[in-house]
Each structure stands twice: as C-alpha cells, then as structure tokens.
N, C-alpha and C. Protein backbone atom coordinates (compact mmCIF):
# COMPACT_ATOMS: atom_id res chain seq x y z
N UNK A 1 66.26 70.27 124.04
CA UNK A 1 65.26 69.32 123.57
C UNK A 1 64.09 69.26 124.55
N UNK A 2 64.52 69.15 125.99
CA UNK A 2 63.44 69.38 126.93
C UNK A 2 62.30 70.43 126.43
N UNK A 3 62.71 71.64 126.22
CA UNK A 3 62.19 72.83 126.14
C UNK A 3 60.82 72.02 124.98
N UNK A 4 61.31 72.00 124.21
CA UNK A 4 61.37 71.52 122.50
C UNK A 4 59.76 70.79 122.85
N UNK A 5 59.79 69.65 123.79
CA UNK A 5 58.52 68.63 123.84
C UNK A 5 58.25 69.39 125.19
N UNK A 6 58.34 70.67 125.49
CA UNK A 6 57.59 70.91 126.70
C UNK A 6 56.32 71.76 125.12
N UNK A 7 56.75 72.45 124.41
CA UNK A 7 55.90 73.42 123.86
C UNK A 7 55.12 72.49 122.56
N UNK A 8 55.84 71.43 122.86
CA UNK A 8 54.84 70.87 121.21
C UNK A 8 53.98 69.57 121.67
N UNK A 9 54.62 68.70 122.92
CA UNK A 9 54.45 67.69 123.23
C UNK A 9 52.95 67.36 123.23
N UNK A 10 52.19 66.20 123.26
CA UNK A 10 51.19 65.85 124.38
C UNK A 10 50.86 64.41 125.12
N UNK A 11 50.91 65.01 126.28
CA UNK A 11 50.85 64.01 127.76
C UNK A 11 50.39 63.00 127.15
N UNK A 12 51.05 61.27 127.44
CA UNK A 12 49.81 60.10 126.98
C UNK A 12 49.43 59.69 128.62
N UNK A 13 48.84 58.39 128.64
CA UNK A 13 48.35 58.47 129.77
C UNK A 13 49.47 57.17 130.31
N UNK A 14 50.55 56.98 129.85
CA UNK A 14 51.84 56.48 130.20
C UNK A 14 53.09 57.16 130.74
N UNK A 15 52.66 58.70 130.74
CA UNK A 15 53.91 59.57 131.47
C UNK A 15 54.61 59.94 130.37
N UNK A 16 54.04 59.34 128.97
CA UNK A 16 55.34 59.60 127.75
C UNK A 16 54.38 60.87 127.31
N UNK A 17 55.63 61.61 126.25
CA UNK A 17 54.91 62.84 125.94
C UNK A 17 55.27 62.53 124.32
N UNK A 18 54.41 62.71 123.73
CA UNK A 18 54.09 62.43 121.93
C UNK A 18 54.00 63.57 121.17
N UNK A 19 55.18 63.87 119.93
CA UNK A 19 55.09 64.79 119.39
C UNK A 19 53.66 64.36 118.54
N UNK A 20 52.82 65.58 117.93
CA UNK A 20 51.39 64.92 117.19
C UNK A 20 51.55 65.35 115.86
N UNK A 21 52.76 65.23 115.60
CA UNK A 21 52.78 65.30 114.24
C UNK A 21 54.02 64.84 113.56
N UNK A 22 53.85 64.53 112.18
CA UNK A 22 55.45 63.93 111.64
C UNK A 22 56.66 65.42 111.82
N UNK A 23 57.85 64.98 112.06
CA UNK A 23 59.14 66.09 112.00
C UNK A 23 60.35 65.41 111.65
N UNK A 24 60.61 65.86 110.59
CA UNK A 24 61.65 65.26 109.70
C UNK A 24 63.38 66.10 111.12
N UNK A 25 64.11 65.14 110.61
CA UNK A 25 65.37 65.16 111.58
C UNK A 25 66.41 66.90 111.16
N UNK A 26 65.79 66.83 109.52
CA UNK A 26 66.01 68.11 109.15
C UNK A 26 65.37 69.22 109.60
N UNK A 27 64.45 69.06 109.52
CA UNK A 27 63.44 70.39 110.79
C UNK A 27 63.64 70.71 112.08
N UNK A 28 63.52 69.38 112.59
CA UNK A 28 64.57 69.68 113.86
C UNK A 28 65.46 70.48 113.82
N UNK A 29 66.81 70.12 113.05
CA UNK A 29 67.59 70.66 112.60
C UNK A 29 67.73 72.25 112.92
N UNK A 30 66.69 72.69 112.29
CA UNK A 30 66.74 74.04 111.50
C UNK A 30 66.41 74.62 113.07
N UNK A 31 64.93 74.00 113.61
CA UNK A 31 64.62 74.94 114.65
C UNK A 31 65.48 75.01 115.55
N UNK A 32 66.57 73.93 115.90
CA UNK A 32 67.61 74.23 117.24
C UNK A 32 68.79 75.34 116.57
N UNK A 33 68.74 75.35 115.28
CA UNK A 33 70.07 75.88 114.84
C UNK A 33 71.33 75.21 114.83
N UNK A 34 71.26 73.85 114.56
CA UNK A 34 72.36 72.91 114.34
C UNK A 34 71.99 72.37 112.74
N UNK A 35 73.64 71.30 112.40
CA UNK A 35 73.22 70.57 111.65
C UNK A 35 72.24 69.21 111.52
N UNK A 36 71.99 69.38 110.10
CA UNK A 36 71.34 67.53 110.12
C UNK A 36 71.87 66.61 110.75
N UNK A 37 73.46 66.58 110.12
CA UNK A 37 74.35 65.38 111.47
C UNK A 37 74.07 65.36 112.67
N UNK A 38 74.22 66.67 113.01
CA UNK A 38 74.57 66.65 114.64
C UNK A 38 72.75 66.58 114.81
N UNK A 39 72.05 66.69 114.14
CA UNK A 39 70.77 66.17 115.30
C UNK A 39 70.34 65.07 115.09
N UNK A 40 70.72 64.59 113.71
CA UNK A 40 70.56 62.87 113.60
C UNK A 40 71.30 62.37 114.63
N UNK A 41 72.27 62.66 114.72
CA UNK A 41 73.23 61.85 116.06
C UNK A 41 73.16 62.15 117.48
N UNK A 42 72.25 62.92 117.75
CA UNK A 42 71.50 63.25 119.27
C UNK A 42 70.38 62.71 119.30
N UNK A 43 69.68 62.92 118.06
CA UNK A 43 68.25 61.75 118.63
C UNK A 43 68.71 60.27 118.09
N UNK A 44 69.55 59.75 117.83
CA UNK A 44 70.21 58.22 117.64
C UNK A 44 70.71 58.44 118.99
N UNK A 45 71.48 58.55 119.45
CA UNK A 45 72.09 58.77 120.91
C UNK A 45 70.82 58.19 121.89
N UNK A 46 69.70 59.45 121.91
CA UNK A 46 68.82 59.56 123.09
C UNK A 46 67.79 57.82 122.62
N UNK A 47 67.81 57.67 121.29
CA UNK A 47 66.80 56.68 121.19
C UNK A 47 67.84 55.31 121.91
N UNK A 48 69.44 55.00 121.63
CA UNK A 48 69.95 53.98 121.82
C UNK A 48 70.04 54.58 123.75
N UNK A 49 69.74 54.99 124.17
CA UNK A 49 69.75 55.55 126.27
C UNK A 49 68.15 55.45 125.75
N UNK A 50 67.14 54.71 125.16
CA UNK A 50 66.26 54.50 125.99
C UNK A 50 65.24 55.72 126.22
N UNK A 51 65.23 56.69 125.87
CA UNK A 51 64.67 58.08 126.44
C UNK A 51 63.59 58.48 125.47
N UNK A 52 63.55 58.09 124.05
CA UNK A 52 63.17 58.69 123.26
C UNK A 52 62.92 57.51 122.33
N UNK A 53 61.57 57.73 121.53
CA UNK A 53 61.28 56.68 120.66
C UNK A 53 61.19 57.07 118.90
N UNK A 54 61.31 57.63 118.22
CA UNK A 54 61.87 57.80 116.59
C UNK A 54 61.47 56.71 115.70
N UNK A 55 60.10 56.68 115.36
CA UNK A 55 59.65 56.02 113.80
C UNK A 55 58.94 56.46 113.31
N UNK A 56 59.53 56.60 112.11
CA UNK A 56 58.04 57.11 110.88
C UNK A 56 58.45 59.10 111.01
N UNK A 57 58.62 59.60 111.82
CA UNK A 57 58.97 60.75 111.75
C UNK A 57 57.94 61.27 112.65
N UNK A 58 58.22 60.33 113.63
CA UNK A 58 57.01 60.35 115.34
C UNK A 58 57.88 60.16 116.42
N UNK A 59 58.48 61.74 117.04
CA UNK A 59 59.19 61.47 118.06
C UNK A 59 57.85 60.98 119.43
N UNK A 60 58.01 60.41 120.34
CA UNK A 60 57.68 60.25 121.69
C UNK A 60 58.96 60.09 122.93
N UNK A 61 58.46 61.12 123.56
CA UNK A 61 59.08 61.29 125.04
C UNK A 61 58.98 60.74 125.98
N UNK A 62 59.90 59.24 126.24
CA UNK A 62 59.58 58.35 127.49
C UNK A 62 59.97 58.97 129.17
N UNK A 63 59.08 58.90 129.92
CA UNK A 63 59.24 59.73 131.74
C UNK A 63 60.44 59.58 131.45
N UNK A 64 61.59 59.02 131.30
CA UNK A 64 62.62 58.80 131.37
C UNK A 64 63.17 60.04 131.41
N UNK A 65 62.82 60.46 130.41
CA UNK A 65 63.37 61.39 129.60
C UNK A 65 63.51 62.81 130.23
N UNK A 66 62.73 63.11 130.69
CA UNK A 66 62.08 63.90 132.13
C UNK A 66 62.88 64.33 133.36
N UNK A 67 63.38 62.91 133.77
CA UNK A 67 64.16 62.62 134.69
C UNK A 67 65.39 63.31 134.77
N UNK A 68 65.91 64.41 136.01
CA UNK A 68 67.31 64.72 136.54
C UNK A 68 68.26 63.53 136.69
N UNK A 69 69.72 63.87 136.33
CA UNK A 69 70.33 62.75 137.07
C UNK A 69 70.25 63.13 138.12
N UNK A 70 70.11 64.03 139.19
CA UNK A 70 70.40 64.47 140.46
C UNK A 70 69.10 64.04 141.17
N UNK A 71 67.86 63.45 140.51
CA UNK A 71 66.93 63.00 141.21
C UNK A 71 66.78 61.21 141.68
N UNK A 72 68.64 60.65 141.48
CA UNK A 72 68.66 59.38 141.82
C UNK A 72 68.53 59.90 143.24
C-alpha cells in the first residue's frame, strides 16, 4: 500500500498524502491482485489504526501512515 500512495499520492501541506481521484475498494482490489474482501478489510483495518482516511471513494494518507514501527 505504501508503494501504492508513493506513485499516485499528492503531498498536502499537513504531511497527509491524498489520493486525487475517486477509487472504488474494487479497483484497488484488482491492482494489488487480491480480493474485494480482503481489501475492504485492510483499508477498514488501517482507517479503524487511525492511518488512513476512506470517504466518498477518497483515500488520504495520514504521516502516520508513513511511520516505521522501528522509528519509536
């Protein structure tokens, strides 16, 4: 997913990175090569940890998100 909003993302001036366009959970889908489930239930996951924001079919990438655990 990192990879994912490194090549589509863009920088806001909050450290978050904003996909700029709508992407259905099924598209996603397709481009990682998983199912609909399993990526509905990774970006539900990342949005309930805070990392990731999901409305309207507008992902945004909070610094959080960014973050190593190994950089506590």
């Amino acid at each position: 997913m990192k990879t994912f909003e490194a090549d589509l993302g863009q920088l806001q001036p909050d450290g978050s990175s904003k996909i700029p366009y709508p992407l259905r959970i099924k598209e996603l889908a397709v481009m990682s090569g998983t199912s609909r489930e399993t990526a509905g239930q990774i970006v539900k996951y990342l949005v309930e940890q805070n990392l990731i924001d999901y409305e309207h079919k507008r992902f945004v990438f909070k610094p959080e998100f960014f973050q190593d655990e190994d950089d506590d």
